[in-house]
C-alpha atoms as a PDB file:
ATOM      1  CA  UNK A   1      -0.477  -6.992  13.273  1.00  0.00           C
ATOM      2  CA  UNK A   2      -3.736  -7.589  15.103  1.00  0.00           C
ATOM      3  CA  UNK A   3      -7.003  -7.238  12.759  1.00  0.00           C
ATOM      4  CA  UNK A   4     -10.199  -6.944  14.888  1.00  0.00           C
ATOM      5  CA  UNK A   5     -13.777  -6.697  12.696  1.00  0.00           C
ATOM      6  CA  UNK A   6     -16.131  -3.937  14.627  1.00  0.00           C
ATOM      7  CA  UNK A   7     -19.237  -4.424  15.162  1.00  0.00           C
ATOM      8  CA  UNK A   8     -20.096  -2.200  11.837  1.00  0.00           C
ATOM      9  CA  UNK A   9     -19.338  -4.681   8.698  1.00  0.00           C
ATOM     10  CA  UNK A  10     -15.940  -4.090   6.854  1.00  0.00           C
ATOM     11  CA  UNK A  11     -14.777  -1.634   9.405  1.00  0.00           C
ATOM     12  CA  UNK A  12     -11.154  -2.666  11.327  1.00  0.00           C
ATOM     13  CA  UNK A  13      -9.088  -1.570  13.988  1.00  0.00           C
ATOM     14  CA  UNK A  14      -5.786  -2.822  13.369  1.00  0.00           C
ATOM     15  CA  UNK A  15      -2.880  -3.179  16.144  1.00  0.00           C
ATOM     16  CA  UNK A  16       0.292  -3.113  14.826  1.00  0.00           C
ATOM     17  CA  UNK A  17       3.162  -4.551  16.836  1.00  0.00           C
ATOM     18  CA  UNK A  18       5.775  -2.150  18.264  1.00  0.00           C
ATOM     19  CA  UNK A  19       9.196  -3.451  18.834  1.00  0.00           C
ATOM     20  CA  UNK A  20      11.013  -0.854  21.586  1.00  0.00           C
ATOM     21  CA  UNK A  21      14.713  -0.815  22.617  1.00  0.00           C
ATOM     22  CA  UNK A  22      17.018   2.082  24.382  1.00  0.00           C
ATOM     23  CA  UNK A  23      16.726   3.898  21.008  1.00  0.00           C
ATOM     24  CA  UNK A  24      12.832   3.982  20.126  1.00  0.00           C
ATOM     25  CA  UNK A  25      10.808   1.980  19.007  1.00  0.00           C
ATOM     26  CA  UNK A  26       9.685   0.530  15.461  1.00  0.00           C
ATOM     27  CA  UNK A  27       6.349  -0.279  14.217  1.00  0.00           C
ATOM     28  CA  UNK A  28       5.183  -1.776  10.512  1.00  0.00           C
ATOM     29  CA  UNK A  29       2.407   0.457   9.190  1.00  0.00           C
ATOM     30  CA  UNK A  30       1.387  -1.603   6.395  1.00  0.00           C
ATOM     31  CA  UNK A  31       1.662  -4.576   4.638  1.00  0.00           C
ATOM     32  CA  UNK A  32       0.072  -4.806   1.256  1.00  0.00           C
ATOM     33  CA  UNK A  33      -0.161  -9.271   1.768  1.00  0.00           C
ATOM     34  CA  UNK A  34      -0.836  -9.520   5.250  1.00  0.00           C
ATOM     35  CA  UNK A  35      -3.802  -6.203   4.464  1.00  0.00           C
ATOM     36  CA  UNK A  36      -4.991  -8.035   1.575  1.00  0.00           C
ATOM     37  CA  UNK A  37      -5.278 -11.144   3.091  1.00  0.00           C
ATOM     38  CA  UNK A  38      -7.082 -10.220   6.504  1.00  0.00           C
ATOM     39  CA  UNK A  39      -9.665  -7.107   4.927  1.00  0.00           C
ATOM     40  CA  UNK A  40      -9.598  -8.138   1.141  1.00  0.00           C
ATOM     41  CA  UNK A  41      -7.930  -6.453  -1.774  1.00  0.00           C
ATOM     42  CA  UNK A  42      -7.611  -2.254  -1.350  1.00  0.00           C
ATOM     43  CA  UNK A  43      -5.789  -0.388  -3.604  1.00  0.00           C
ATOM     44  CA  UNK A  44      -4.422   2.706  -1.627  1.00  0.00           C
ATOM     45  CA  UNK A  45      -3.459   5.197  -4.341  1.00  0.00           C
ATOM     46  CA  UNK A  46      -3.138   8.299  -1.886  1.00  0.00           C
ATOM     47  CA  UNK A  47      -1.813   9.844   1.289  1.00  0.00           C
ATOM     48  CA  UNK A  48      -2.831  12.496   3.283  1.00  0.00           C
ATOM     49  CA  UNK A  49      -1.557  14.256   6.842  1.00  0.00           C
ATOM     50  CA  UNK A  50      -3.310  17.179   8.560  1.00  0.00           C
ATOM     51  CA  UNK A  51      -2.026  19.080  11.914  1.00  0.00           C
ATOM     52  CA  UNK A  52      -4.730  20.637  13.862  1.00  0.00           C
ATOM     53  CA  UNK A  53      -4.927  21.872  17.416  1.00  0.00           C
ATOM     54  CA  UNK A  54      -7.519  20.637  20.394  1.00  0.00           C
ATOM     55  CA  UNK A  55     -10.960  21.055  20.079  1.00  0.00           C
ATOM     56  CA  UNK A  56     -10.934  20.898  15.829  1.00  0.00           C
ATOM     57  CA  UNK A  57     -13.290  18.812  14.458  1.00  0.00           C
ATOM     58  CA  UNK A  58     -12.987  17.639  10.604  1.00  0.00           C
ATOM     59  CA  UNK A  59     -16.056  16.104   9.384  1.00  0.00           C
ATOM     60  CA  UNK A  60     -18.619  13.891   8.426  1.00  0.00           C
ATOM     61  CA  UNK A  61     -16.990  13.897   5.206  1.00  0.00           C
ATOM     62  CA  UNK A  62     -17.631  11.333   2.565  1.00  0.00           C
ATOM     63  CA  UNK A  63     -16.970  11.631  -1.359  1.00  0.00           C
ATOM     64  CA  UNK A  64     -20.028  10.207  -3.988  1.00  0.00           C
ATOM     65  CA  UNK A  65     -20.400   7.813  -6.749  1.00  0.00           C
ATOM     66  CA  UNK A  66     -17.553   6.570  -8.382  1.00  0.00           C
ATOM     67  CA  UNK A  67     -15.129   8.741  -6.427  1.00  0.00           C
ATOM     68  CA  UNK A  68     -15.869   7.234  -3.019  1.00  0.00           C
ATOM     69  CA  UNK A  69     -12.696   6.115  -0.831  1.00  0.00           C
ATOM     70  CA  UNK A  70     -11.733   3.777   1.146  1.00  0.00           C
ATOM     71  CA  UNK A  71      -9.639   4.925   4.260  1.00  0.00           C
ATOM     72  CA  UNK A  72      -7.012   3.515   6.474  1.00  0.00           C
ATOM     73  CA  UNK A  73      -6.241   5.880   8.964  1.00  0.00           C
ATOM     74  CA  UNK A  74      -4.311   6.830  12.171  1.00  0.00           C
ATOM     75  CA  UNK A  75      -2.347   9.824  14.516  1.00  0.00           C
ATOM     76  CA  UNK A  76       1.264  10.248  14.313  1.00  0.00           C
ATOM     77  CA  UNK A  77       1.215  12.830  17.028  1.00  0.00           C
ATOM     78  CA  UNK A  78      -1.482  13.620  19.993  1.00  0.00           C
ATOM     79  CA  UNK A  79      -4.546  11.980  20.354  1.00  0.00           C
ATOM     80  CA  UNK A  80      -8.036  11.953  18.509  1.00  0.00           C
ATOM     81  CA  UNK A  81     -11.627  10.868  18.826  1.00  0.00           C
ATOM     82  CA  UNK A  82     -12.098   8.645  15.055  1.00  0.00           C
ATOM     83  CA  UNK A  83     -15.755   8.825  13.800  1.00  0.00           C
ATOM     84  CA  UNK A  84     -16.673   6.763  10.806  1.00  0.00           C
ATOM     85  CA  UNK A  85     -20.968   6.628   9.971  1.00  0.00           C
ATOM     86  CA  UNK A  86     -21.859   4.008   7.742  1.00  0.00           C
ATOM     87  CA  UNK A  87     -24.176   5.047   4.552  1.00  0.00           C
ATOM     88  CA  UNK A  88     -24.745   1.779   3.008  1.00  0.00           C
ATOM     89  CA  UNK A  89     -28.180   1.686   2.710  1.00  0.00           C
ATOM     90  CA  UNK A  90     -28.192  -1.964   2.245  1.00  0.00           C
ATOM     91  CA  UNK A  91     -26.107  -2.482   5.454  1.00  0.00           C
ATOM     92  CA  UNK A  92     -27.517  -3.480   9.159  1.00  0.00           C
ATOM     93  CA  UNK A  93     -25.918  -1.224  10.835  1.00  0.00           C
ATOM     94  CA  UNK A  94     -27.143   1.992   7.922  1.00  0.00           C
ATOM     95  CA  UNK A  95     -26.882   5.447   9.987  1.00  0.00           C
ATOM     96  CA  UNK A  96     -24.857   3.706  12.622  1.00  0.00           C
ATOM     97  CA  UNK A  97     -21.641   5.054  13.861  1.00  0.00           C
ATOM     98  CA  UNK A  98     -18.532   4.038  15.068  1.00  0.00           C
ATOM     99  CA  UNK A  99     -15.958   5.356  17.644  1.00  0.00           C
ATOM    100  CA  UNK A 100     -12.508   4.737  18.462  1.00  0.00           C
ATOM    101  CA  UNK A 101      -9.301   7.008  19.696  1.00  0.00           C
ATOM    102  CA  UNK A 102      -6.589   7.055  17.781  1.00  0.00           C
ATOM    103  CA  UNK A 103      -3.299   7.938  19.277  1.00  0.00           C
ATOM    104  CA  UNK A 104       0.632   7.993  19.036  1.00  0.00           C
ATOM    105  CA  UNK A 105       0.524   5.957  22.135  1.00  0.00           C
ATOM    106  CA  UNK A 106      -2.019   3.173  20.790  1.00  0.00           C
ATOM    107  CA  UNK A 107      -0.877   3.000  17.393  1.00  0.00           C
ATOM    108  CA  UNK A 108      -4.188   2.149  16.395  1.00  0.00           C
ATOM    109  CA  UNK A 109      -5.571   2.551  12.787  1.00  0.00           C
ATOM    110  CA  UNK A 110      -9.174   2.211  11.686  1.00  0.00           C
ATOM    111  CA  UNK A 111      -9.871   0.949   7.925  1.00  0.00           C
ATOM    112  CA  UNK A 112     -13.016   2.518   6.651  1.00  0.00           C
ATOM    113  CA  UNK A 113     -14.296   0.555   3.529  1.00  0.00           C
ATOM    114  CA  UNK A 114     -16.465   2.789   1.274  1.00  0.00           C
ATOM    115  CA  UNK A 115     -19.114   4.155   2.151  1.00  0.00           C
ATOM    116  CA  UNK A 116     -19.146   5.494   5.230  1.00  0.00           C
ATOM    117  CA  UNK A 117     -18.703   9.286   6.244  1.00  0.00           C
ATOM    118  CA  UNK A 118     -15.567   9.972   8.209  1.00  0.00           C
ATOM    119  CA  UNK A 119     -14.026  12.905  10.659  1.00  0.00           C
ATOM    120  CA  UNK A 120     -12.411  13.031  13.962  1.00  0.00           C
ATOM    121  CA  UNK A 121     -11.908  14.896  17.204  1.00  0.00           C
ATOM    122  CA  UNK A 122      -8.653  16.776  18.484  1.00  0.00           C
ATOM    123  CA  UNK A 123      -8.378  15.734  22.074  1.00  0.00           C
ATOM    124  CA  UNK A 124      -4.827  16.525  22.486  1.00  0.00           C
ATOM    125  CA  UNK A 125      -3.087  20.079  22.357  1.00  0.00           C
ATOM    126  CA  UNK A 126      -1.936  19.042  19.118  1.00  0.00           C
ATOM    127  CA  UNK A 127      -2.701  15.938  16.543  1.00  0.00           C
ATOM    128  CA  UNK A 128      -1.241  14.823  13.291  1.00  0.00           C
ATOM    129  CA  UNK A 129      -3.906  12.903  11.400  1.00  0.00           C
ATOM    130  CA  UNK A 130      -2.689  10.662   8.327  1.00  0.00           C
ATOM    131  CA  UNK A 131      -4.561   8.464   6.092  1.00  0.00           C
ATOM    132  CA  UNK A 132      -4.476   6.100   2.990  1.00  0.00           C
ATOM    133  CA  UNK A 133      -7.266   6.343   0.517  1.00  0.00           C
ATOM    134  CA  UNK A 134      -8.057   4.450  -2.227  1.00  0.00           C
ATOM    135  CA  UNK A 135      -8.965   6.787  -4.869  1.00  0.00           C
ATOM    136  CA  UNK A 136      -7.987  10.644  -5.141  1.00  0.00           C
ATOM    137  CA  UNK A 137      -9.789  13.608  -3.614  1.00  0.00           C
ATOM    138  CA  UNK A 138     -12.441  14.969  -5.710  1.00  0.00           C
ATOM    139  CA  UNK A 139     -13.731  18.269  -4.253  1.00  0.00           C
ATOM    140  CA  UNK A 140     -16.542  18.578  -6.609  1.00  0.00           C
ATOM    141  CA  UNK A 141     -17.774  15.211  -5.473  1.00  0.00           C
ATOM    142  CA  UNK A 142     -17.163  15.830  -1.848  1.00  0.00           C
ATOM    143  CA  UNK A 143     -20.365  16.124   0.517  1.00  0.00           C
ATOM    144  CA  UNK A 144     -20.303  16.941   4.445  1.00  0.00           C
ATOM    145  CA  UNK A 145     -23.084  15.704   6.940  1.00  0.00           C
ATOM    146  CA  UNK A 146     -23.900  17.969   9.940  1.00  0.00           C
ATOM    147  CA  UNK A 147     -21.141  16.672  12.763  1.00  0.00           C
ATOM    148  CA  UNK A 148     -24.496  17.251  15.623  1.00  0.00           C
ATOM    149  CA  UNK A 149     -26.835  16.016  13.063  1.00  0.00           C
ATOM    150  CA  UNK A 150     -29.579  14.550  15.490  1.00  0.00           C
ATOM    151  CA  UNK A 151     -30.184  11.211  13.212  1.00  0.00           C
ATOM    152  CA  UNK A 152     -27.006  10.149  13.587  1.00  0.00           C
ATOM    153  CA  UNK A 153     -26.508  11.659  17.221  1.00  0.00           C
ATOM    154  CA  UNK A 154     -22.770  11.476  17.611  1.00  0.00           C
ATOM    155  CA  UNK A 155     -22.216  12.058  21.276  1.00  0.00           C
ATOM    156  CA  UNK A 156     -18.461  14.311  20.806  1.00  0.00           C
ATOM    157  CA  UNK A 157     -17.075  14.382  24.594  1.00  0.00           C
ATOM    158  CA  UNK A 158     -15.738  18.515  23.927  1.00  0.00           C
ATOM    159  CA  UNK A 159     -18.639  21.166  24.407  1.00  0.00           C
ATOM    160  CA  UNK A 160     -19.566  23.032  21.551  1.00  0.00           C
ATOM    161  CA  UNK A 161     -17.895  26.267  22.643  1.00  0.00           C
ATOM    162  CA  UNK A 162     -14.758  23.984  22.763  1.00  0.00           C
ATOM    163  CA  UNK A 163     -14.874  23.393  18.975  1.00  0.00           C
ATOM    164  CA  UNK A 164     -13.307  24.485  16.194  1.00  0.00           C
ATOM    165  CA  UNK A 165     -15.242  24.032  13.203  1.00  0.00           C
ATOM    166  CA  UNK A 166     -14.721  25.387   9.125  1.00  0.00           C
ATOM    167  CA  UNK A 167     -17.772  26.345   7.564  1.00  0.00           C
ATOM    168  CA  UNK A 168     -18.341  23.577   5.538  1.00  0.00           C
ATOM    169  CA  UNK A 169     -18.445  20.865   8.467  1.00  0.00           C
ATOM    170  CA  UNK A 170     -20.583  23.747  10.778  1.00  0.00           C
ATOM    171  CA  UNK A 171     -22.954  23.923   7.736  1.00  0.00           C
ATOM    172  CA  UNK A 172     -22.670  20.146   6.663  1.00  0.00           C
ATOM    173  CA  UNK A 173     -26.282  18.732   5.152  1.00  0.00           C
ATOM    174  CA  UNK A 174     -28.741  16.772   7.449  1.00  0.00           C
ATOM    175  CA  UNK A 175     -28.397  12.685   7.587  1.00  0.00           C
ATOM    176  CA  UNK A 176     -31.440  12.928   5.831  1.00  0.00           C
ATOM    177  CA  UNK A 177     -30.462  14.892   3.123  1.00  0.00           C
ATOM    178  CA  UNK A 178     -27.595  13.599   1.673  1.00  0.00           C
ATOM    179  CA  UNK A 179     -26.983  10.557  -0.829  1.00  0.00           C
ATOM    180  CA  UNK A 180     -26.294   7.314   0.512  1.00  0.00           C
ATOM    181  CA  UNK A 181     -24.259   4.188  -0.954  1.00  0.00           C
ATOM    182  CA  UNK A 182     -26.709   1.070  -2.488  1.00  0.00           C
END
């Protein structure tokens, strides 16, 4: 596996390697040693998978406090546009944002420490989103930022009539309204 720092602190692509013969192909996901020894010590606790068609957008989610996550995530199927905004208030790069696409034919993944807000981009027909966390959902302790909050200024390549959005992420709170991470 290939580990590559971005140019936000803490955040990772990683490359795994993909061995391919007349019957597939094979991949390692994750190793707990070789994870732990090139981004520190993460205890995922959690998986998740979502489907959702082109044009959905899910996010800028992040969770508060003591039930923040960390994320390591990637597409099984299709393609996606992976947005992760960094909230560290301490941090250099605070209200900066990061992009990469994630697909089943890069096998990219993209480890989010904590703090940061997360959500991504359906580019294909069809995408199957899964992720590792390091602590369990908490709805009550779940916020959403605006995904065309104009601090931030994510530059999403669909046009809005393209997108499919649930009420929470169209009504998401303003950068400047929400609590960050010390």
């Amino acid at each position: 596996m290939l580990f590559k720092e971005l140019e936000i602190s803490g955040a990772f692509i990683i490359e795994p390697q993909k061995f391919g013969d007349a019957r597939g192909y094979f991949l390692e996901r994750y190793r707990k040693s070789v994870f732990d020894r090139e981004i520190g010590a993460v205890d995922f606790i959690q998986d998740n998978q979502s489907c959702s068609t082109r044009g959905v957008l899910r996010g800028l989610h992040y969770q508060k406090g003591e039930f923040s996550q960390a994320k390591l995530v990637w597409v099984l199927s299709g393609r996606v546009l992976d947005i992760a905004v960094d909230l560290r208030r301490s941090s250099k790069t605070f209200g900066r944002y990061l992009m990469e696409e994630l697909s089943d034919e890069n096998n990219r993944m993209l480890f989010i420490p904590r703090g940061f807000a997360h959500g991504f981009m359906v580019l294909s027909e069809m995408a199957t989103f899964a992720y590792k966390a390091d602590n369990l959902y908490s709805p009550d302790h779940e916020e959403s930022i605006r995904y065309n909050d104009p601090t931030i200024g994510v530059r999403w390549p669909l046009r809005e009539e393209e997108l499919v959005l649930s009420d929470k992420d169209r009504n998401g709170k303003l950068f400047t309204e929400v609590e960050y991470f010390d």
